[in-house]
Structures are given as structure tokens and as C-alpha cells.
N, C-alpha and C. Protein backbone atom coordinates (compact mmCIF):
# COMPACT_ATOMS: atom_id res chain seq x y z
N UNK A 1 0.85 -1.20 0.00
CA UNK A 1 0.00 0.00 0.00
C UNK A 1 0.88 1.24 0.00
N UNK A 2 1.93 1.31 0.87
CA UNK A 2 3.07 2.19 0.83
C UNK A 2 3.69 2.80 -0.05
N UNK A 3 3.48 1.40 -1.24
CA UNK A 3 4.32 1.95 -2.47
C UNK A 3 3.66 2.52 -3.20
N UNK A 4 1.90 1.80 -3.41
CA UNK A 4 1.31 2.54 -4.62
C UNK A 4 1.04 3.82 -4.14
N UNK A 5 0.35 4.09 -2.77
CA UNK A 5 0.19 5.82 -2.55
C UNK A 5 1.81 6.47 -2.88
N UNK A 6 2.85 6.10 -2.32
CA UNK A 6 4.00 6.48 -2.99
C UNK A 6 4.00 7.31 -4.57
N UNK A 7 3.59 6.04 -5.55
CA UNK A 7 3.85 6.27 -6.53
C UNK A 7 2.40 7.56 -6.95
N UNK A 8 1.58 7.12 -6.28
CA UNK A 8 0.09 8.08 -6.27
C UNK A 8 0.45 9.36 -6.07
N UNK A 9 0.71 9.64 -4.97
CA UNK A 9 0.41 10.83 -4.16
C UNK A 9 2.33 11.58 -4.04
N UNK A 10 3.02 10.91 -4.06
CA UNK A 10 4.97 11.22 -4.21
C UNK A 10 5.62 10.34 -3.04
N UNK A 11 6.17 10.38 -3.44
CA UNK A 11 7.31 9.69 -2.27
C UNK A 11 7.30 10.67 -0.64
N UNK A 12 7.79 11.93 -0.69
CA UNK A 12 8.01 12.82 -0.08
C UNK A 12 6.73 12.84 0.82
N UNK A 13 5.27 12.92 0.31
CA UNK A 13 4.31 12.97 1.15
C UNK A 13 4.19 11.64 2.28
N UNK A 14 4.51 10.71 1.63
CA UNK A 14 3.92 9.63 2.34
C UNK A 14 5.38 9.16 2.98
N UNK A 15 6.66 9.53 2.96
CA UNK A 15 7.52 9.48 3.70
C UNK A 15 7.30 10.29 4.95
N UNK A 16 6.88 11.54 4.57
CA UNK A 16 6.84 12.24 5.62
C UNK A 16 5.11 11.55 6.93
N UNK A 17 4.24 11.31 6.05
CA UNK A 17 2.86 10.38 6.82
C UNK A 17 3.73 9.40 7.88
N UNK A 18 4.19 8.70 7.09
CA UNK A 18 5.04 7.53 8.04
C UNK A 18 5.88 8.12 9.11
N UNK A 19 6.88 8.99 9.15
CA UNK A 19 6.95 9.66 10.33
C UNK A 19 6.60 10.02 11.07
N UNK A 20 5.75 10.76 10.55
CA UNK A 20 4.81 11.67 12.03
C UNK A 20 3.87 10.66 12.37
N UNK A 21 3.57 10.00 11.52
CA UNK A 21 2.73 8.43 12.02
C UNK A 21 3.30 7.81 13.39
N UNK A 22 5.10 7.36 12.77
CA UNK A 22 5.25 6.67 13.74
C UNK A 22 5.85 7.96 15.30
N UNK A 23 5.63 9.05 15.07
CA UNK A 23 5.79 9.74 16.15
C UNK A 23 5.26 9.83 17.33
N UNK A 24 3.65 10.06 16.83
CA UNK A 24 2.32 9.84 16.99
C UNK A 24 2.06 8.86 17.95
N UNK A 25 2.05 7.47 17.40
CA UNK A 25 1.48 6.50 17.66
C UNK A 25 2.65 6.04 18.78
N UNK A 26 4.35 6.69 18.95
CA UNK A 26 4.95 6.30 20.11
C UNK A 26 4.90 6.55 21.26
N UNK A 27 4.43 8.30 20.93
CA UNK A 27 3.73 8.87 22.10
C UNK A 27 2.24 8.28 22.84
N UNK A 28 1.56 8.11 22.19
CA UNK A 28 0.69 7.55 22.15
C UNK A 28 0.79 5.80 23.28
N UNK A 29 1.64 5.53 22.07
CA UNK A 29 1.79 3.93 22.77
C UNK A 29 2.87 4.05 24.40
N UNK A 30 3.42 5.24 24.59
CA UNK A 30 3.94 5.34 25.78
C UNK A 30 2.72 6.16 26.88
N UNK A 31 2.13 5.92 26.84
CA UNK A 31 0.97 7.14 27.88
C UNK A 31 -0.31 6.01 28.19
N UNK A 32 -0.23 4.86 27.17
CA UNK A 32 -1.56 4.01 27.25
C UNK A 32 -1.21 3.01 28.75
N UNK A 33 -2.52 2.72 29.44
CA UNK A 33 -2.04 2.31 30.81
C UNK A 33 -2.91 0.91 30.71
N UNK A 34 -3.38 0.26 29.46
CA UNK A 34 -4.69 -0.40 29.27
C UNK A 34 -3.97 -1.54 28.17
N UNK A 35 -3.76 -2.69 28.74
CA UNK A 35 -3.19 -3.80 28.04
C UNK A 35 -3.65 -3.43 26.18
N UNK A 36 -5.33 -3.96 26.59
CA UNK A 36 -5.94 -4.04 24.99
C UNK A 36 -5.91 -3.05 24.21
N UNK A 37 -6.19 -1.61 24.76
CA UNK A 37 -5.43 -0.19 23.87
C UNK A 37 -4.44 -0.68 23.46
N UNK A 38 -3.22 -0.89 24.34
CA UNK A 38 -1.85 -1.03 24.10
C UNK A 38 -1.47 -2.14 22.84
N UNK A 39 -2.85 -3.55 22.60
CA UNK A 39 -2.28 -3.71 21.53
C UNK A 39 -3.07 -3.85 20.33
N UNK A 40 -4.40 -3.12 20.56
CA UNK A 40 -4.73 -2.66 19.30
C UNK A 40 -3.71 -1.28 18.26
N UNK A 41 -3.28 -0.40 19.60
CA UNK A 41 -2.30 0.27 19.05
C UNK A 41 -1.37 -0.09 18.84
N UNK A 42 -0.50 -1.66 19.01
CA UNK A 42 0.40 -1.85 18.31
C UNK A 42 0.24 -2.08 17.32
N UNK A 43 -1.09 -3.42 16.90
CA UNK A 43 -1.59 -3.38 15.85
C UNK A 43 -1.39 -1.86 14.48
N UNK A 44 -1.71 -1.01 14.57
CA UNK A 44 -1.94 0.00 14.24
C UNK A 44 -0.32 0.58 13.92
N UNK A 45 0.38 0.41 14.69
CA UNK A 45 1.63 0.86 14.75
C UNK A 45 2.42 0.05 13.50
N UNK A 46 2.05 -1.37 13.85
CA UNK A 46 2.83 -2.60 12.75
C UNK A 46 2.02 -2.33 11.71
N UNK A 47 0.95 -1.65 11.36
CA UNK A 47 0.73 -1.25 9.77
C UNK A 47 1.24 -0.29 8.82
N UNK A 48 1.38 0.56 10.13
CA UNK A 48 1.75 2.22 9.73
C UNK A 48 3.37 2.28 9.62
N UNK A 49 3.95 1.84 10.31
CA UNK A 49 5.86 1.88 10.68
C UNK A 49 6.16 2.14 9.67
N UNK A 50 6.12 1.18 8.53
CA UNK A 50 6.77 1.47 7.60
C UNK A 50 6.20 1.12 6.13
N UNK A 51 4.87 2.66 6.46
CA UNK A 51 4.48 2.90 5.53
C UNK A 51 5.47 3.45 4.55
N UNK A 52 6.05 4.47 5.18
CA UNK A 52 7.09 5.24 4.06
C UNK A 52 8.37 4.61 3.57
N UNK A 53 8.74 3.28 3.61
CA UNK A 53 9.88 2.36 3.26
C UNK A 53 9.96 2.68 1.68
N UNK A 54 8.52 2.30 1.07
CA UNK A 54 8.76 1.96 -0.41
C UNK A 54 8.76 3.59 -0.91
N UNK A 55 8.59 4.78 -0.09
CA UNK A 55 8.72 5.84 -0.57
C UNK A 55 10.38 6.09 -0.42
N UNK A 56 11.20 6.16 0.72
CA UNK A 56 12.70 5.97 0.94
C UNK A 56 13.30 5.45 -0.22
N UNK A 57 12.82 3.83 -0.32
CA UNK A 57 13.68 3.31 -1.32
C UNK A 57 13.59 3.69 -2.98
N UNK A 58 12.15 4.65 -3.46
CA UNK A 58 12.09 4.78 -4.32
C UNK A 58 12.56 6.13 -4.56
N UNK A 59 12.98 6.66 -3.34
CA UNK A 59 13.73 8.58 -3.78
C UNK A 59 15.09 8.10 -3.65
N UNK A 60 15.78 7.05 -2.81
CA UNK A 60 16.74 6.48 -3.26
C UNK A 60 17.29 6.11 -5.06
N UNK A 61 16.31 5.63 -5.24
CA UNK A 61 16.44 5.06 -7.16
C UNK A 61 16.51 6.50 -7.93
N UNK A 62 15.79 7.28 -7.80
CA UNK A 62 15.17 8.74 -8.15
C UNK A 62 16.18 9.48 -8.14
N UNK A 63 16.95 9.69 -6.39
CA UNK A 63 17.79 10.71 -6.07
C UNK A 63 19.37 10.10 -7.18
N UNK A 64 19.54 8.91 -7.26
CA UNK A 64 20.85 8.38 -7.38
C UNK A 64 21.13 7.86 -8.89
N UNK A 65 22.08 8.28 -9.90
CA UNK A 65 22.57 7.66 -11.00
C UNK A 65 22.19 6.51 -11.28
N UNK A 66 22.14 5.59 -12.11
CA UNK A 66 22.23 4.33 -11.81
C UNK A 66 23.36 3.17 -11.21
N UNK A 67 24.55 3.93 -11.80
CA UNK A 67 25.64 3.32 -11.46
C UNK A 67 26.10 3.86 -9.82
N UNK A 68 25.16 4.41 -9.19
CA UNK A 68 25.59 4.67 -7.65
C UNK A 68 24.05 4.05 -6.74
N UNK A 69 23.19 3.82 -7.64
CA UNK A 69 21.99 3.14 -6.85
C UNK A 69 22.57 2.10 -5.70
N UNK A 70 23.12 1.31 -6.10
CA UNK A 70 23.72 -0.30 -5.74
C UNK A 70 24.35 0.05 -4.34
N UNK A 71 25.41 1.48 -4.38
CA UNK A 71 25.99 1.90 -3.07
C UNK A 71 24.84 2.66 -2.62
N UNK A 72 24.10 3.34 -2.58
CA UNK A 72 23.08 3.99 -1.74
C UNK A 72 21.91 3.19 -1.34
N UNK A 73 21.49 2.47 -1.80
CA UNK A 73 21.05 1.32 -0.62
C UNK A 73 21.92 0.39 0.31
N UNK A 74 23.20 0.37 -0.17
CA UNK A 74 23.69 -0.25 0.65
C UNK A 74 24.11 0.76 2.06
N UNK A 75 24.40 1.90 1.33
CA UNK A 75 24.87 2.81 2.78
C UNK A 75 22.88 2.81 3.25
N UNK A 76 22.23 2.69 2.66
CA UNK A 76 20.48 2.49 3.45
C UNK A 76 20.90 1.25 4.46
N UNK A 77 20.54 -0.05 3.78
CA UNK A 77 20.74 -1.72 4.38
C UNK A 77 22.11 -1.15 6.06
N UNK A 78 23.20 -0.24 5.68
CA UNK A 78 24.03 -0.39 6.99
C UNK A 78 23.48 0.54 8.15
N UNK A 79 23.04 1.23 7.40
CA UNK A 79 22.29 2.14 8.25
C UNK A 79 21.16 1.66 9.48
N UNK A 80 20.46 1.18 8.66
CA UNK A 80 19.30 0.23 9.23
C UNK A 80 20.01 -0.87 10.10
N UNK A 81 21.44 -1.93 9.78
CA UNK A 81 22.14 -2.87 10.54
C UNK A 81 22.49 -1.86 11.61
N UNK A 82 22.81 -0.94 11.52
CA UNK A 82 23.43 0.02 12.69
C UNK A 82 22.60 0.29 14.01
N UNK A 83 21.13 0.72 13.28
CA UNK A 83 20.38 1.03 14.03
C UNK A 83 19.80 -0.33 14.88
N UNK A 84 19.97 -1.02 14.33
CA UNK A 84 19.47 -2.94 14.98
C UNK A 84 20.18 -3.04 15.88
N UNK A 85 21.35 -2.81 15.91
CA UNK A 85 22.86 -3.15 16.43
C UNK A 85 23.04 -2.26 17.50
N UNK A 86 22.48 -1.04 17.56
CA UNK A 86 23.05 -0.16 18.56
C UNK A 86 21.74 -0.07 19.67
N UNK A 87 20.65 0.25 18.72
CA UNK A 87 19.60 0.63 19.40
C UNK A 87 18.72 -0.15 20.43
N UNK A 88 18.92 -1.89 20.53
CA UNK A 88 19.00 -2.46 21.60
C UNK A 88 19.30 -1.70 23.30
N UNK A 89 21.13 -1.48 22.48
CA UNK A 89 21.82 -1.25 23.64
C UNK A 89 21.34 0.41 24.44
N UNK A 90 21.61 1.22 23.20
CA UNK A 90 20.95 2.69 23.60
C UNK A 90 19.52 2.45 24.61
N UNK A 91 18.89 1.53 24.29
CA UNK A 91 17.09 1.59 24.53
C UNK A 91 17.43 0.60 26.05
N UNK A 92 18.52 -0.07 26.41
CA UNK A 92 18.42 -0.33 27.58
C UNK A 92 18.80 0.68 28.66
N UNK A 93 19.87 1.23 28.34
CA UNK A 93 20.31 2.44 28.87
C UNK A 93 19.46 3.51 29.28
N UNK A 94 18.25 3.52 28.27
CA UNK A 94 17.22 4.75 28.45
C UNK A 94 16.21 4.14 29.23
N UNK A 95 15.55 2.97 29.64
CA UNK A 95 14.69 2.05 29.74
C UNK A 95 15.20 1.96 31.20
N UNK A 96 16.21 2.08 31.08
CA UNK A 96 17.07 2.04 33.09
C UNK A 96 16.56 3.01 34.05
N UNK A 97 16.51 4.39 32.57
CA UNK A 97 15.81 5.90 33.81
C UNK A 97 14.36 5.86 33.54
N UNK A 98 13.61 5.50 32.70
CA UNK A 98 12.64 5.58 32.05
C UNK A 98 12.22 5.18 30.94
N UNK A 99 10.94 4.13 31.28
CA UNK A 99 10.46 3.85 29.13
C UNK A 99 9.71 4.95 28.98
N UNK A 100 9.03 5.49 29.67
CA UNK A 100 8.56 6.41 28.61
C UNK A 100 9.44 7.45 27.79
N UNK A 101 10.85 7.48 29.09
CA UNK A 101 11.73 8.26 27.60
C UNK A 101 12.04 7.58 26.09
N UNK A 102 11.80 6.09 25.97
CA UNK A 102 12.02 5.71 24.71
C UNK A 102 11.03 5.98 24.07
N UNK A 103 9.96 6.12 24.15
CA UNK A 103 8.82 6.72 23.61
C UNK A 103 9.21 8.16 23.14
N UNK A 104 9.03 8.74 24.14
CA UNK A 104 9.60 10.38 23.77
C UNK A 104 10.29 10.49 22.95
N UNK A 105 11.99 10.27 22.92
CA UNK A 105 13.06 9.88 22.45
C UNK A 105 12.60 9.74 20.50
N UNK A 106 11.67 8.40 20.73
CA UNK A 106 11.73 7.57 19.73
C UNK A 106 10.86 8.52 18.78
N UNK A 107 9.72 9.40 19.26
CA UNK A 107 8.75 10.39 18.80
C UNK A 107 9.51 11.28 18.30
N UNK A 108 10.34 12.17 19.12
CA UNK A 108 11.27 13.17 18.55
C UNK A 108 11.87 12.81 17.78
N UNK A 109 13.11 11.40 17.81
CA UNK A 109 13.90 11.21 15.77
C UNK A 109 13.17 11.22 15.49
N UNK A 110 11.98 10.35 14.92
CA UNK A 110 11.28 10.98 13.60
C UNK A 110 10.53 12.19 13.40
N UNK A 111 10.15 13.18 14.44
CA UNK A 111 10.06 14.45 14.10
C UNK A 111 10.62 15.02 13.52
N UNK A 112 12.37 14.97 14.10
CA UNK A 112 13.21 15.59 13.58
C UNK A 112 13.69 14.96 12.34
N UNK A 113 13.70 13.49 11.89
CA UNK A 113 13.86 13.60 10.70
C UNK A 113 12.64 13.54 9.61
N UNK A 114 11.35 13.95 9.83
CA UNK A 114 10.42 14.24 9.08
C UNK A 114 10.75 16.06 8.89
N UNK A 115 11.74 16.70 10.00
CA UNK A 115 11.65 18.31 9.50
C UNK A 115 12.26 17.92 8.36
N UNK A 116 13.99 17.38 8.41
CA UNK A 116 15.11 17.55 7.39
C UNK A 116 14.33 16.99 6.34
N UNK A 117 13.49 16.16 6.70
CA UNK A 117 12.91 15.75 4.85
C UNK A 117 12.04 16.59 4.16
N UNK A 118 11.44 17.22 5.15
CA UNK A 118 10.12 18.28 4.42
C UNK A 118 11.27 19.74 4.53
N UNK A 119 12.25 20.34 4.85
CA UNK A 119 13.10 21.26 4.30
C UNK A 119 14.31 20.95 3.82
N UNK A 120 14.88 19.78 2.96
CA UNK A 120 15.94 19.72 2.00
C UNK A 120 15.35 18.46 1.02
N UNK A 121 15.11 17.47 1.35
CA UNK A 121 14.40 16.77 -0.03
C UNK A 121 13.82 16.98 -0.51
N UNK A 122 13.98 17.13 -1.89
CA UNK A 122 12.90 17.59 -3.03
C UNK A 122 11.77 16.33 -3.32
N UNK A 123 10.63 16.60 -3.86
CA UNK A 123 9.60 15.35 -4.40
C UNK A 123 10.37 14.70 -5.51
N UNK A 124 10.22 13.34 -5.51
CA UNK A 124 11.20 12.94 -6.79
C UNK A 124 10.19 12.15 -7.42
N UNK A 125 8.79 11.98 -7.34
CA UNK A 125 8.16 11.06 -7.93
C UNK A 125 7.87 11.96 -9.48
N UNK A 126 7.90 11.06 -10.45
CA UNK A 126 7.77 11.57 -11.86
C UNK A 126 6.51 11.62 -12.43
N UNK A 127 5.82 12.36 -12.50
CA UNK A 127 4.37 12.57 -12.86
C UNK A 127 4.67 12.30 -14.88
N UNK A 128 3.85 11.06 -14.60
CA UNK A 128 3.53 11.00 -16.51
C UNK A 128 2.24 11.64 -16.91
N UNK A 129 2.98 12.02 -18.27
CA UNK A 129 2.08 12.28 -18.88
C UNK A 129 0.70 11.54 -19.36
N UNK A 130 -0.12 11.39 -18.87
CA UNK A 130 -0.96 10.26 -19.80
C UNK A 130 -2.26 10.99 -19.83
N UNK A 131 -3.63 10.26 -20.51
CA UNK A 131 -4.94 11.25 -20.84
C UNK A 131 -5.73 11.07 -19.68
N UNK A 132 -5.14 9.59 -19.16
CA UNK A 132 -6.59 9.20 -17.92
C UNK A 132 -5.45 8.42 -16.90
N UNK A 133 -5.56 9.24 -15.49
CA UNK A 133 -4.69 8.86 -14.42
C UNK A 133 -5.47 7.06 -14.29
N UNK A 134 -3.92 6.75 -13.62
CA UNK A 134 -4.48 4.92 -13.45
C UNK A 134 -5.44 5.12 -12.32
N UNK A 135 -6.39 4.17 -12.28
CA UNK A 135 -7.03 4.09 -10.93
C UNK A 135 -6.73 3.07 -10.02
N UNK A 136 -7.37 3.31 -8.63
CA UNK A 136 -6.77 2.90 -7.33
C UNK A 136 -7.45 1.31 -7.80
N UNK A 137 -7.92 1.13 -8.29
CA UNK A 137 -8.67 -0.29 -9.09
C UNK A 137 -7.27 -0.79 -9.94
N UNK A 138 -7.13 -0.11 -10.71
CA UNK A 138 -5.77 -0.57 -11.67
C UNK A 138 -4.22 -0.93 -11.02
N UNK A 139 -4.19 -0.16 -10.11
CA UNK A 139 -2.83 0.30 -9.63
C UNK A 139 -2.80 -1.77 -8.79
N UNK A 140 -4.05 -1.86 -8.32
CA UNK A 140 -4.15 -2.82 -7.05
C UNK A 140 -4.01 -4.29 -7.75
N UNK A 141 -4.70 -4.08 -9.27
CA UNK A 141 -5.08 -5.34 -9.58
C UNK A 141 -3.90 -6.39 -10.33
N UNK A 142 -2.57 -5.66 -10.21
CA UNK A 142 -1.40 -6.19 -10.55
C UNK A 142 -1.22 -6.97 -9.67
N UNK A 143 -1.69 -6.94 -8.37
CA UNK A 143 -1.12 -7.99 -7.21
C UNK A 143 -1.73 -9.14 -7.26
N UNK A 144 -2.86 -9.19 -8.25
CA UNK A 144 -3.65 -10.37 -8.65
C UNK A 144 -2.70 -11.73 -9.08
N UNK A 145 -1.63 -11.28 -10.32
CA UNK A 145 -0.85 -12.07 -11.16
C UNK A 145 0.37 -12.36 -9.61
N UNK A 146 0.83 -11.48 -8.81
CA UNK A 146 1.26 -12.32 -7.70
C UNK A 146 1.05 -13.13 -7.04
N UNK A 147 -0.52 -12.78 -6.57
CA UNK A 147 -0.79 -13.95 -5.91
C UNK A 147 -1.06 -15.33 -6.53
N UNK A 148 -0.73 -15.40 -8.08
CA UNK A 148 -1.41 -17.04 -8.72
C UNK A 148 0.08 -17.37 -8.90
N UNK A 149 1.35 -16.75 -8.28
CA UNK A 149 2.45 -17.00 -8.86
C UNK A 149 3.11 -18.07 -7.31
N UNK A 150 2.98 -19.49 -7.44
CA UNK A 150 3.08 -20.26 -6.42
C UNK A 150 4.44 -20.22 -5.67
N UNK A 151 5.33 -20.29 -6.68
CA UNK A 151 6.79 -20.15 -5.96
C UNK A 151 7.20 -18.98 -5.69
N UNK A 152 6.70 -17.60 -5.86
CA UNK A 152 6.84 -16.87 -5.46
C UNK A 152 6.32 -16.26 -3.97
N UNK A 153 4.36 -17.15 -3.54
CA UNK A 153 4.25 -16.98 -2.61
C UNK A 153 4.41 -18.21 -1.55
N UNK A 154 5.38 -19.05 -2.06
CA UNK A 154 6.36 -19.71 -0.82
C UNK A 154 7.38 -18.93 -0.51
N UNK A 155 7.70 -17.90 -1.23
CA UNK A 155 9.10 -17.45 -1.30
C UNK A 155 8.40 -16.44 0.00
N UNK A 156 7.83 -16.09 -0.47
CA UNK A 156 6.91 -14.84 0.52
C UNK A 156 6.24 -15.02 2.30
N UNK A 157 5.87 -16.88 2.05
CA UNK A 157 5.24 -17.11 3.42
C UNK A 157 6.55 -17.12 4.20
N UNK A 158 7.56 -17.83 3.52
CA UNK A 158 9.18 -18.33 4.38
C UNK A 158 9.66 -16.75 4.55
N UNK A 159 9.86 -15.90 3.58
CA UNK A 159 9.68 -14.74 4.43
C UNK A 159 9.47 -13.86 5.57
N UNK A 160 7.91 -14.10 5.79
CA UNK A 160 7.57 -13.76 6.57
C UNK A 160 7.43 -14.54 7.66
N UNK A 161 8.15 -15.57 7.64
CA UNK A 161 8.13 -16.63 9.32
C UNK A 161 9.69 -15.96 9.61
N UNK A 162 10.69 -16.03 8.85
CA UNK A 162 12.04 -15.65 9.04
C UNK A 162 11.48 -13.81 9.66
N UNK A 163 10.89 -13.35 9.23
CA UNK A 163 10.35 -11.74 9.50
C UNK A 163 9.99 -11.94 10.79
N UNK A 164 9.45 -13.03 11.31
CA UNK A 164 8.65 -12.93 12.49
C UNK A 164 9.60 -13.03 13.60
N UNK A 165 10.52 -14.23 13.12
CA UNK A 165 11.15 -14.80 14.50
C UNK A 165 12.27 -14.04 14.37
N UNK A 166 13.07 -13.05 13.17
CA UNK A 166 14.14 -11.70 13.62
C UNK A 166 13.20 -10.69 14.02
N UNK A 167 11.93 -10.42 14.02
CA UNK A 167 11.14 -9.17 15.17
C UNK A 167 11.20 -9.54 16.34
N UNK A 168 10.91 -10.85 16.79
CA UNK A 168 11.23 -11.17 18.44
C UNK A 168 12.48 -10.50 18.56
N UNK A 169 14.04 -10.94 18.14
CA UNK A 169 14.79 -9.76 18.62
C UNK A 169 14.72 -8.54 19.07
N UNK A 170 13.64 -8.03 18.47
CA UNK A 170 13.93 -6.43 18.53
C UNK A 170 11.96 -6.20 19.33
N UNK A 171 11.77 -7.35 19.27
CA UNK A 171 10.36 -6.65 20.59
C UNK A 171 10.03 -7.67 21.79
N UNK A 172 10.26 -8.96 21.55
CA UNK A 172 9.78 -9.85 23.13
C UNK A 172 11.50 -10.40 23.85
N UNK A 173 12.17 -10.15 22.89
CA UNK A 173 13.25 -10.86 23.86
C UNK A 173 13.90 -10.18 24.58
N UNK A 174 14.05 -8.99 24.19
CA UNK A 174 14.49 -8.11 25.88
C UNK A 174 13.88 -8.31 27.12
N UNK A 175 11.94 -8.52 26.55
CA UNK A 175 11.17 -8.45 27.85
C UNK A 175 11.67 -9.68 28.12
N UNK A 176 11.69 -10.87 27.42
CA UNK A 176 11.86 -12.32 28.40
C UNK A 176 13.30 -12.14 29.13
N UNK A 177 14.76 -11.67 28.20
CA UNK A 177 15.74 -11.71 28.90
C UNK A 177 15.11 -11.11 30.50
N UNK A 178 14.68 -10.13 30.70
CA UNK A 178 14.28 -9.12 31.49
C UNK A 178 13.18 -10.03 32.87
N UNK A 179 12.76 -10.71 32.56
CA UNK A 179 11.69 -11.06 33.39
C UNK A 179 11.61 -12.46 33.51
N UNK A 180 12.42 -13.19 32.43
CA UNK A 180 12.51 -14.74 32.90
C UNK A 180 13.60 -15.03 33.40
N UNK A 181 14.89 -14.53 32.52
CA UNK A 181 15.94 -14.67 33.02
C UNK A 181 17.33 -13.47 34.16
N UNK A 182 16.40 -12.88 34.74
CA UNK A 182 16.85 -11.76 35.29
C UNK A 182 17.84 -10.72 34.92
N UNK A 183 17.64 -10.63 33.57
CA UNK A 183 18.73 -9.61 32.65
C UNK A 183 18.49 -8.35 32.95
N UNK A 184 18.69 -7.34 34.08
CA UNK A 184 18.48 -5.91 33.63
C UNK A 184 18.41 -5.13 32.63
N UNK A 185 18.16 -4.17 32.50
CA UNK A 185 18.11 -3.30 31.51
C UNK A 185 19.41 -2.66 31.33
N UNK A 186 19.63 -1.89 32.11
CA UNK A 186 21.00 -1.72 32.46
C UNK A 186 22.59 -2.82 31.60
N UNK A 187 21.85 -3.85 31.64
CA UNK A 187 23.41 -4.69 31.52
C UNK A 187 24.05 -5.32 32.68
N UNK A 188 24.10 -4.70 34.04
CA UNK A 188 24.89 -5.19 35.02
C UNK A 188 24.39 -6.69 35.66
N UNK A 189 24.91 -7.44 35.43
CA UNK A 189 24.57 -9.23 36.15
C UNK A 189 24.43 -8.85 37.55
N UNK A 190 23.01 -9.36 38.18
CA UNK A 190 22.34 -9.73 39.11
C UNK A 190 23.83 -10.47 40.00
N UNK A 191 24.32 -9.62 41.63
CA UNK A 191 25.08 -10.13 42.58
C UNK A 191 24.89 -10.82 43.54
């Protein structure tokens, strides 16, 4: 959905939606005191996150030569390993004085990088010329010929099981380190 409003509406708009989306919804998800709020709004959160991905990667293609595409996703892909890699550790550290500062925290980067995108990136989506814009009917019904394409949606379910069990990293296994196996937040081993 990300991509076709992308390609619909520009990259730039719906990069910037996804930000303040996920700004929104952190603040939000840090203030809720009510289990089932808490995960209908995650719900909500895991739709929206990363709405603006296929807008990123397509001002990536847009912004970059062809012969430098190949390195600018890759400086994207380390970027993203970086943030996997560090932000564990950062988010225990903050989680030691306060979660709701990771909330906060987590609300403000993407504020602040929804400003730098809405005052130095330009829109890079290419408006064609044509007599009759595609419709939201047309744009959708390409995903038809995906879904009858069998080895492609094995390729897709194994995907998304490998998707599932690298998200535990980064959302239930802190809490279990934390509460089954007495891992602080902090880092320091239990004396």
C-alpha cells in the first residue's frame, strides 16, 4: 500500500505520513495504561511503521545515478544494521531511567527527521504524462498475477516466518531476557 500511494500521491508525502505516524502512535503507545489499547495500538503501529519504506527506497532510485543506486542502498541496508545493532543497547540504557523516555526519544527522531525531509528533499516522484490517471482499481489489480504465482508466494510465506522470528529480537526478547531470566536493563549481572 506504501508503495502505490507512494507512486500516487509522491514519495516525499507519504515518507513524511510515516513519520509523524510513527511519532504519533509512540507517544501515544507510551501514555496508554490499558493492556488491549496497548495492543490494538500496536496493531496500528505494525501497519503504519513502515508505511514510508517503499517511498525511501524509491527517492533512493530517483535521487541516485544508476551506477551509484547499488551503493546507496547499501549505505540504506548499513544504516538500518546500525540502528538494529546499537539501538537495543541505547534503549536499555534509556529504559534504566525511564520507558517512557524511549517513547519520547523515539517520537522526537522521527520528528526531527520528518523536518530535514520536508526542508531539504525535493519530491522525486515523476508525474507521466498520460490522458486518464491509473485508478486505485488498476494500480491494485497487478497484485492479482502475484498472488497465482506459487513459488513466489512460498518465497513470501518463508519470508515472513524468518520476519517474524528476527522481530522477536527487537520486541519480546528483551522483555523475556528481562523477566525470565533476570537480565536488567541496564546490563549489570544480578550479585
Amino acid at each position: 500500500i506504501g508503495g502505490a500511494m507512494a507512486d500516487r500521491i509522491g514519495r516525499k508525502p507519504m515518507l513524511l505520513f510515516g513519520l509523524v505516524v510513527s511519532a504519533l502512535s509512540s507517544l501515544w503507545l507510551g501514555v496508554i495504561d490499558n493492556i488491549s489499547v496497548f495492543l490494538m495500538g500496536s496493531v496500528i503501529v505494525g501497519l503504519f511503521s513502515n508505511v514510508g519504506g517503499p517511498a525511501r527506497q524509491a527517492m533512493v532510485a530517483d535521487l541516485l545515478p544508476e551506477e551509484q543506486r547499488a551503493q546507496g542502498f547499501g549505505i540504506l541496508r548499513v544504516t538500518m544494521n546500525l540502528a538494529v545493532t546499537l539501538g537495543p543497547a541505547i534503549g536499555g540504557l534509556m529504559a534504566a531511567r525511564s520507558y517512557m523516555l524511549l517513547f519520547i526519544s523515539d517520537a522526537a527522531t522521527s520528528l526531527i527527521v520528518a523536518a530535514i525531509v520536508f526542508l531539504i528533499l525535493p519530491e522525486t516522484r515523476v508525474r507521466l504524462q498520460t490522458s486518464q490517471p491509473e485508478s486505485v482499481k488498476q494500480t491494485f489489480s497487478g497484485y492479482g498475477a502475484i498472488l497465482r504465482d506459487g513459488l513466489f508466494m512460498a518465497f513470501w510465506v518463508a519470508s515472513v516466518l524468518a520476519t517474524i522470528v528476527y522481530v522477536q529480537m527487537n520486541s519480546t526478547l528483551s522483555v523475556y531476557l528481562r523477566d525470565i531470566h533476570g537480565v536488567p536493563e541496564i546490563g549489570r549481572a544480578h550479585v
